[in-house]
Protein backbone atom coordinates (compact mmCIF):
# COMPACT_ATOMS: atom_id res chain seq x y z
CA UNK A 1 -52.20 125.26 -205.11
CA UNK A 2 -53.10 121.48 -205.43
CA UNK A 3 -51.83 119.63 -208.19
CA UNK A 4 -53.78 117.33 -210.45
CA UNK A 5 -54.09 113.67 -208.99
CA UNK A 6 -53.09 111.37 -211.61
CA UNK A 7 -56.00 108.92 -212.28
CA UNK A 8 -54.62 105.51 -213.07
CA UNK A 9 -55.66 103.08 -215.55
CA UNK A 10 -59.31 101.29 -214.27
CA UNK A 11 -59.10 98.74 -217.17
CA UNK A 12 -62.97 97.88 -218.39
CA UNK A 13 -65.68 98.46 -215.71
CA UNK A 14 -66.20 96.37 -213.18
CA UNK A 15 -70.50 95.13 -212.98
CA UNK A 16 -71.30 95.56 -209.19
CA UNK A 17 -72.77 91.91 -208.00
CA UNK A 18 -70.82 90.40 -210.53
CA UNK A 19 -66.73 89.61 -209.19
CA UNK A 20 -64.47 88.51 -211.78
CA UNK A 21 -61.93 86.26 -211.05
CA UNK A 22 -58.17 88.09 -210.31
CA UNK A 23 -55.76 89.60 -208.64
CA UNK A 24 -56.22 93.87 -207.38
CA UNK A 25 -54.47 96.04 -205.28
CA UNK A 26 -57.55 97.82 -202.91
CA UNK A 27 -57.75 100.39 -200.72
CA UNK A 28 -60.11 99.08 -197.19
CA UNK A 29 -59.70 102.63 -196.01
CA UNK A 30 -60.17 106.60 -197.72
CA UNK A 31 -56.70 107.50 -198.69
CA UNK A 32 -55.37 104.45 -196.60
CA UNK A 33 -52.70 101.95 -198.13
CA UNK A 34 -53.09 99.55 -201.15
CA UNK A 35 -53.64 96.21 -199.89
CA UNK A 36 -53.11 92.41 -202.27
CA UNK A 37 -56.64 91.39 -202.52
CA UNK A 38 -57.65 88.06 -204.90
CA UNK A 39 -60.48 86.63 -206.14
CA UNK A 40 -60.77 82.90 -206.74
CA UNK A 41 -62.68 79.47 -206.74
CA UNK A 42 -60.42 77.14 -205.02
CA UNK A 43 -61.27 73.35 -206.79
CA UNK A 44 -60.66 70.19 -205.06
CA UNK A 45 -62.21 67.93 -208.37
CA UNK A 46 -61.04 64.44 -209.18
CA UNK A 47 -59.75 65.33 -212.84
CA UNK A 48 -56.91 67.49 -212.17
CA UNK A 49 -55.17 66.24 -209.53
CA UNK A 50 -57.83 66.90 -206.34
CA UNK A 51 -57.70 63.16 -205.14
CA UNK A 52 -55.07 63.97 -202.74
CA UNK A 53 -57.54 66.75 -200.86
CA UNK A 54 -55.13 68.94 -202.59
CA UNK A 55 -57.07 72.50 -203.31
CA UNK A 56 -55.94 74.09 -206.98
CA UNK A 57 -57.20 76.70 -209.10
CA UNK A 58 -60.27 76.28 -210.92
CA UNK A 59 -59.76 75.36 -214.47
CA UNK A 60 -62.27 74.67 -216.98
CA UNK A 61 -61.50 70.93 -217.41
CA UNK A 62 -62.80 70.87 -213.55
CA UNK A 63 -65.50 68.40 -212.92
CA UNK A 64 -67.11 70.70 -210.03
CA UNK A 65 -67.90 74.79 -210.15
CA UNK A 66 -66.74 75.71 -206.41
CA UNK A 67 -68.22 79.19 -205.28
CA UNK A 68 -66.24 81.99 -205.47
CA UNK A 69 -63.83 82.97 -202.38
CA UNK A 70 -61.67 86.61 -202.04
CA UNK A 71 -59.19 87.17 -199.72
CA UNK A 72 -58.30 90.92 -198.55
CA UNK A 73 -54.62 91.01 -197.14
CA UNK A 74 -54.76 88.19 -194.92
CA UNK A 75 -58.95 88.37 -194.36
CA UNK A 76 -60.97 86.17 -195.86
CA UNK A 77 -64.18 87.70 -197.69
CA UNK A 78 -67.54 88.31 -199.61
CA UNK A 79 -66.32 88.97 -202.76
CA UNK A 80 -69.66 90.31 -203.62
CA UNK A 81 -68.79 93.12 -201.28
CA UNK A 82 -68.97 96.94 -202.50
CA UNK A 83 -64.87 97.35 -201.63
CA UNK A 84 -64.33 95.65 -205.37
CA UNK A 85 -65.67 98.53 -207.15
CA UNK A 86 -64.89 101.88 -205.94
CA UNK A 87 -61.58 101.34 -204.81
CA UNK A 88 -59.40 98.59 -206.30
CA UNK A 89 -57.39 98.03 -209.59
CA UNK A 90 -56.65 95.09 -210.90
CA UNK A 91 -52.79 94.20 -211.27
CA UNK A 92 -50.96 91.30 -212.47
CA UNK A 93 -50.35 87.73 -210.53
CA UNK A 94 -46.48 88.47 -209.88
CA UNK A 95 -46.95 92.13 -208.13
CA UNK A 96 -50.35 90.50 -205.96
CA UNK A 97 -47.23 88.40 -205.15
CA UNK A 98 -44.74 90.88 -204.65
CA UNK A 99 -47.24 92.94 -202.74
CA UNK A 100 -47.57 89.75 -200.05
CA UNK A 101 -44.34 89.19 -199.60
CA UNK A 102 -43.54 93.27 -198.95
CA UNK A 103 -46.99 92.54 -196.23
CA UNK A 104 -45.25 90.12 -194.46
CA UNK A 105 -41.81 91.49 -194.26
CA UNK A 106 -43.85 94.53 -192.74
CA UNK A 107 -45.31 92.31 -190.01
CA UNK A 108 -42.39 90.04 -189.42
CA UNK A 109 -40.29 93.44 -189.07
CA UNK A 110 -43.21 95.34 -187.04
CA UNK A 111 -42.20 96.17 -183.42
């Protein structure tokens, strides 16, 4: 006898074509393992503190819009794609961070 998956909380519905900026945990595979995924615009402006070629987070004080950017574990993505949708959840900046760091300990540890 199977026993009832436990559906997480989704939070509010994601529009498909329309990324919001954030931090998930996704799944690139059925069934596979959660991956850190992020969504972000990555600002090099000359109001908060771009001068130095320095990339930062877009804030709304910016004096440019950059496009949007996502990165998927270590891949670097459309974040327009379909894998936003049906099979992430959005968590909170310090476990996308925690998540990372686990990712590399994996890799620095793989044989």
């Amino acid at each position: 006898m199977r026993k009832a998956a436990v559906r997480e909380d989704r939070g509010p519905p994601r529009v498909y074509g329309e990324p919001k900026v954030g931090f998930f945990k996704v799944r690139v595979v059925a069934r596979g393992p959660w991956v850190p995924a992020r969504i972000f615009r990555l600002c090099h402006c000359t109001v908060n503190g771009g001068d130095g070629g320095q990339g930062h987070d877009w804030a709304g004080t910016c004096d440019r819009y950059p496009p949007l950017r996502a990165v998927v574990g270590k891949l670097l993505v459309d974040p327009c794609e379909g894998v936003w949708h049906a099979n992430s959840r959005e968590i909170t900046e310090p476990d996308y961070y925690a998540m990372v760091f686990e990712r590399a300990l994996e890799d620095e540890n793989a044989v």
